[in-house]
C-alpha atoms as a PDB file:
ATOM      1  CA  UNK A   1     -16.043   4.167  -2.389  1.00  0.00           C
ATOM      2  CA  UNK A   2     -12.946   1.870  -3.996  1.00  0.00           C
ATOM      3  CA  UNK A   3     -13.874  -1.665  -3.854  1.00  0.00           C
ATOM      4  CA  UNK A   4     -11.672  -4.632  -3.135  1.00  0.00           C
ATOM      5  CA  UNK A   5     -12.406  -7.839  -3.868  1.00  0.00           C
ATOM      6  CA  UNK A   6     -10.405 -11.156  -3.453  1.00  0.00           C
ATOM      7  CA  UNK A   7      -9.954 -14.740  -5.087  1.00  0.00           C
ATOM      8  CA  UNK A   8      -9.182 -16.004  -1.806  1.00  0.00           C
ATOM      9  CA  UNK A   9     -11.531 -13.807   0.771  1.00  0.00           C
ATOM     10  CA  UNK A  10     -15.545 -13.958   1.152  1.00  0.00           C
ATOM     11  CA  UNK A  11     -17.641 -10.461   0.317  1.00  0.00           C
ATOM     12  CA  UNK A  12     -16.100  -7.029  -0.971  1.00  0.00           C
ATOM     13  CA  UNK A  13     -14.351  -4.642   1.342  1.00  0.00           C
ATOM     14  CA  UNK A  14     -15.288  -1.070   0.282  1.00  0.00           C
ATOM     15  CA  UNK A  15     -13.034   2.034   1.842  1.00  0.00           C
ATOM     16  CA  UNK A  16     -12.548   5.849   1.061  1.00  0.00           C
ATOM     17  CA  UNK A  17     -10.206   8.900   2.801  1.00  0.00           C
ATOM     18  CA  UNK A  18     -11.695  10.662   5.360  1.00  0.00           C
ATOM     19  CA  UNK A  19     -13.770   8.695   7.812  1.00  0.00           C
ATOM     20  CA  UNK A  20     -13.517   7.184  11.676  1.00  0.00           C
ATOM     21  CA  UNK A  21     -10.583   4.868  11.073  1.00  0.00           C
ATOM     22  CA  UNK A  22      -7.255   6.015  11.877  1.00  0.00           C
ATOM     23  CA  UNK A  23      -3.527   4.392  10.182  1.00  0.00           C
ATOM     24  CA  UNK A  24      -0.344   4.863  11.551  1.00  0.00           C
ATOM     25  CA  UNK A  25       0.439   7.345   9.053  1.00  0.00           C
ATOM     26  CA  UNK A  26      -2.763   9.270  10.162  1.00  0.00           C
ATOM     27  CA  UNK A  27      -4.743   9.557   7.655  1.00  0.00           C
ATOM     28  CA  UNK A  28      -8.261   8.887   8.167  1.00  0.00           C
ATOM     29  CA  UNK A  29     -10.789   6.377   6.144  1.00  0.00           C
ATOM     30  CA  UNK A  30     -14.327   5.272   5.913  1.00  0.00           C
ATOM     31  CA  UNK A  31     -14.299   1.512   6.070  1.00  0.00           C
ATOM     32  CA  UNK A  32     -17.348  -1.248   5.144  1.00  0.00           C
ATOM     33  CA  UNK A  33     -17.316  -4.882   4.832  1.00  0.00           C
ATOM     34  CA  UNK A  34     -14.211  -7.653   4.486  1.00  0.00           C
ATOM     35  CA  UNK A  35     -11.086  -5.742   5.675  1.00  0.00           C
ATOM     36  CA  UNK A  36      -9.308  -8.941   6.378  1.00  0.00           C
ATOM     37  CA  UNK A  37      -9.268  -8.878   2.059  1.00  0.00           C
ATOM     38  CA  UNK A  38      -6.241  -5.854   2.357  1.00  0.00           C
ATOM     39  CA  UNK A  39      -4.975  -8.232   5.213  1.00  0.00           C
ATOM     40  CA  UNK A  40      -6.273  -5.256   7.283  1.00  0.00           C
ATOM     41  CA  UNK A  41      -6.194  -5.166  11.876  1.00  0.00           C
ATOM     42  CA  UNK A  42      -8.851  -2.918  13.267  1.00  0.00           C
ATOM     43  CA  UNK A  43      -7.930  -2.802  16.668  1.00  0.00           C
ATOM     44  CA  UNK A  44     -11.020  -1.205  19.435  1.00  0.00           C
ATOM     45  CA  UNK A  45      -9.713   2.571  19.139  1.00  0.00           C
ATOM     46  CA  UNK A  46     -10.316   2.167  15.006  1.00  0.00           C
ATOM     47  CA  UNK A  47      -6.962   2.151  14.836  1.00  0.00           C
ATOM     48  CA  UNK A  48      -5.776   0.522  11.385  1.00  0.00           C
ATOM     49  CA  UNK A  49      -2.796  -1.687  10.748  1.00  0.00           C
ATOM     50  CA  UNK A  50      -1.526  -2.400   7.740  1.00  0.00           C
ATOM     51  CA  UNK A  51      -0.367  -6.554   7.548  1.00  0.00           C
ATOM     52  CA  UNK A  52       0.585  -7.649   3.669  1.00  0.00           C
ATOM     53  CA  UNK A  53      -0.414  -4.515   1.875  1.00  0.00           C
ATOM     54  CA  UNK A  54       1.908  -1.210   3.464  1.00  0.00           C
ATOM     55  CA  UNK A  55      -0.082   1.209   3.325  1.00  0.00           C
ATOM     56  CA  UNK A  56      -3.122  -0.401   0.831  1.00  0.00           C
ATOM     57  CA  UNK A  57      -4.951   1.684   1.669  1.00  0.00           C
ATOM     58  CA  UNK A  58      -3.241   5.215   0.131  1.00  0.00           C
ATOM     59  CA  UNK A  59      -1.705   3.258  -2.317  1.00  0.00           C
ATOM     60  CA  UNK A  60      -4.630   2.290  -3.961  1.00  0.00           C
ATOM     61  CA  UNK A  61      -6.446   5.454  -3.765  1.00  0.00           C
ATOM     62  CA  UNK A  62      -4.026   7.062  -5.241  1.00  0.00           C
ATOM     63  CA  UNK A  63      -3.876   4.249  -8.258  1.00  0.00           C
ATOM     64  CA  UNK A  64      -7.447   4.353  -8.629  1.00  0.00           C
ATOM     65  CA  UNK A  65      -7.401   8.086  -8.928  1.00  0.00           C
ATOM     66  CA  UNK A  66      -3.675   8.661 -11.229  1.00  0.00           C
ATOM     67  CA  UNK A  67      -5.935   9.159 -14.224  1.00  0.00           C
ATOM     68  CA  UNK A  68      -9.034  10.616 -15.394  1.00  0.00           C
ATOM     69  CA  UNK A  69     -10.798   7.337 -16.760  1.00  0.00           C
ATOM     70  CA  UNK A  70     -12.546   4.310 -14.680  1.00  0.00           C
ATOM     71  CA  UNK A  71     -10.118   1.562 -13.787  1.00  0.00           C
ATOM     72  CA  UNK A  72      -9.836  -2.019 -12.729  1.00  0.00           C
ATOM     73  CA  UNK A  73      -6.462  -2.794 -11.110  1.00  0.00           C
ATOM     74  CA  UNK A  74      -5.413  -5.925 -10.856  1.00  0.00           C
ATOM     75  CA  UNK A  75      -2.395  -7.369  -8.517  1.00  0.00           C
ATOM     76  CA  UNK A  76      -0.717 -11.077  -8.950  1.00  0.00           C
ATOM     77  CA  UNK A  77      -0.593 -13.179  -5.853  1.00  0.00           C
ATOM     78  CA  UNK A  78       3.199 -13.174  -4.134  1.00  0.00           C
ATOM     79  CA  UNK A  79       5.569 -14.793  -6.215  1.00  0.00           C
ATOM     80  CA  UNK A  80       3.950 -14.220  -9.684  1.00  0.00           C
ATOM     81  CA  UNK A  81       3.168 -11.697 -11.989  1.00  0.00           C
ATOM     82  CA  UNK A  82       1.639 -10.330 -15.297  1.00  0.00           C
ATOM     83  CA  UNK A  83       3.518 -10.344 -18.307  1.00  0.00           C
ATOM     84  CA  UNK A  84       3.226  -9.153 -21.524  1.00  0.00           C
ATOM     85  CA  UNK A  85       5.188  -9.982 -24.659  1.00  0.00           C
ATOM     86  CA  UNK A  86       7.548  -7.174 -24.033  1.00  0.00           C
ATOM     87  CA  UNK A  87       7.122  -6.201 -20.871  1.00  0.00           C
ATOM     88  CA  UNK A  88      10.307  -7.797 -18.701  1.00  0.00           C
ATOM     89  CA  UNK A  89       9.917 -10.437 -16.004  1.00  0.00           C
ATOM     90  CA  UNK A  90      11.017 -10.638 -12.398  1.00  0.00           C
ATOM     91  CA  UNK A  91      11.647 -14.023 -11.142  1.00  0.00           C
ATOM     92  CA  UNK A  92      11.113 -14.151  -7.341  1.00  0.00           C
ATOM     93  CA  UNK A  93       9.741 -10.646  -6.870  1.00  0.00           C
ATOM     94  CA  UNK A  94      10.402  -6.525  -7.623  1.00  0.00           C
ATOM     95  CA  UNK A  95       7.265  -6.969  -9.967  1.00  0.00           C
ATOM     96  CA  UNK A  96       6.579  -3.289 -10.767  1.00  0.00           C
ATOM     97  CA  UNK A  97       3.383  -2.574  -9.090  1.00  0.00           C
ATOM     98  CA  UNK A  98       2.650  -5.012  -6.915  1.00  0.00           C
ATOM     99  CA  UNK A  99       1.258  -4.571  -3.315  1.00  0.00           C
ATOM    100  CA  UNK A 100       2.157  -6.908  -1.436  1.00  0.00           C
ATOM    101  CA  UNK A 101       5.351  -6.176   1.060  1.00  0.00           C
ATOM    102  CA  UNK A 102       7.266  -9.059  -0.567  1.00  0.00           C
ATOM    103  CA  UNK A 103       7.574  -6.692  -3.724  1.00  0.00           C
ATOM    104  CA  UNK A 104       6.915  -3.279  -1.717  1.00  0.00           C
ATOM    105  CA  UNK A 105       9.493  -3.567   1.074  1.00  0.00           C
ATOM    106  CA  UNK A 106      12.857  -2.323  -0.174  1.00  0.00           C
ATOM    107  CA  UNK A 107      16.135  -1.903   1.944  1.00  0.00           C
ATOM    108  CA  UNK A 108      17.939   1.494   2.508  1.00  0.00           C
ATOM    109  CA  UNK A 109      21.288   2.025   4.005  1.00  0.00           C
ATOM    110  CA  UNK A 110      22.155   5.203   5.166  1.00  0.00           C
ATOM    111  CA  UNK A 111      24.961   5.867   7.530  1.00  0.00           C
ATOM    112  CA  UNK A 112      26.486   9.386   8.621  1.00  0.00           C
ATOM    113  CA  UNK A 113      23.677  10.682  10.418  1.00  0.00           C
ATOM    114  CA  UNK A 114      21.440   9.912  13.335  1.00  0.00           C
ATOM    115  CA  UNK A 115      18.208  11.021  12.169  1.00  0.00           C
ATOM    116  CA  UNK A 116      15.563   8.590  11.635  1.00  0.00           C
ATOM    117  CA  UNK A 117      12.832   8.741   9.779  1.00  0.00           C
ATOM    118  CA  UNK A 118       9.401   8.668  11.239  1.00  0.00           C
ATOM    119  CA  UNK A 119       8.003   6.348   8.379  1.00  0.00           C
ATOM    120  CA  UNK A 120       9.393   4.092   5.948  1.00  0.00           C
ATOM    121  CA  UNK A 121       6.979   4.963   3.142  1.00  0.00           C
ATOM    122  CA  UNK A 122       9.246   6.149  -0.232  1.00  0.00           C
ATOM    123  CA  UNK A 123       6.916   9.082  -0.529  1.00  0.00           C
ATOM    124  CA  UNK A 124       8.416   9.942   3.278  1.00  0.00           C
ATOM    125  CA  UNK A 125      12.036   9.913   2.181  1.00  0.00           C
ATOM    126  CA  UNK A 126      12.001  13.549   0.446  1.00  0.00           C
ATOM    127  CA  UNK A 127      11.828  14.927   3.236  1.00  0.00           C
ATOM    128  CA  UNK A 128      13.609  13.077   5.443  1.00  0.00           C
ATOM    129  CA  UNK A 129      16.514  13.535   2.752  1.00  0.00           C
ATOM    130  CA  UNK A 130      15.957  17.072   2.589  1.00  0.00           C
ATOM    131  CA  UNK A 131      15.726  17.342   6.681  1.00  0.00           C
ATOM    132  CA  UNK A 132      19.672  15.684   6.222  1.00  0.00           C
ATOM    133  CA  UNK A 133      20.733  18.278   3.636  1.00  0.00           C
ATOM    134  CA  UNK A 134      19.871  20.989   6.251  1.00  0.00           C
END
């Protein structure tokens, strides 16, 4: 299991895919411990909703698991960042990487068409874009 722990929150909150709990993306996850650390609602039905963090939940398990090696990842609270001595700095937000929706959330305006899209993840948009092309 990932495990998530927090500055600000009490006790670790420890998840995985494939388990009882159900997003609104539906994909399923095994759950233990402090979900209110991911800002996470667990409603009676084990439904998941995502508060802060869009979709934390994939979005870290797909971090995590990018590479080969063991990793710590790290993630600034809202409003600041880390910096290196090259590495470019984004006053106010757009930090590259970042989970919280303050840096996550990003407009899109599309006009010509009446399709929507049925999520507004950026790893739902190739389709949707592809969908418009048809």
């Amino acid at each position: 299991m990932i495990q998530v722990i927090s500055g600000d929150q009490e006790g670790t909150f420890k998840f995985k895919p494939e388990g009882a709990f159900k997003d609104v993306y539906n994909q399923t996850w095994s759950i233990k411990g402090n979900s209110s650390i991911l800002d996470l609602a667990i409603d009676n039905n084990s439904q998941i909703k995502y508060g802060d963090y869009p979709d934390g939940l994939a979005r870290l398990y797909g971090a995590i698991h990018s590479q080969k090696e063991d990793f710590l990842i790290l993630d600034a609270k809202p409003g600041y960042e880390f910096i290196g001595e090259s590495s470019p700095e984004h006053t106010g937000g757009g930090a590259h990487g970042s989970m919280h929706k303050n840096d996550s959330l990003t407009p899109i305006i599309v006009t010509g068409t009446n399709k929507s899209i049925d999520h507004l993840r950026i790893v739902d948009l190739k389709t949707w874009i592809l969908d418009l092309l048809e």
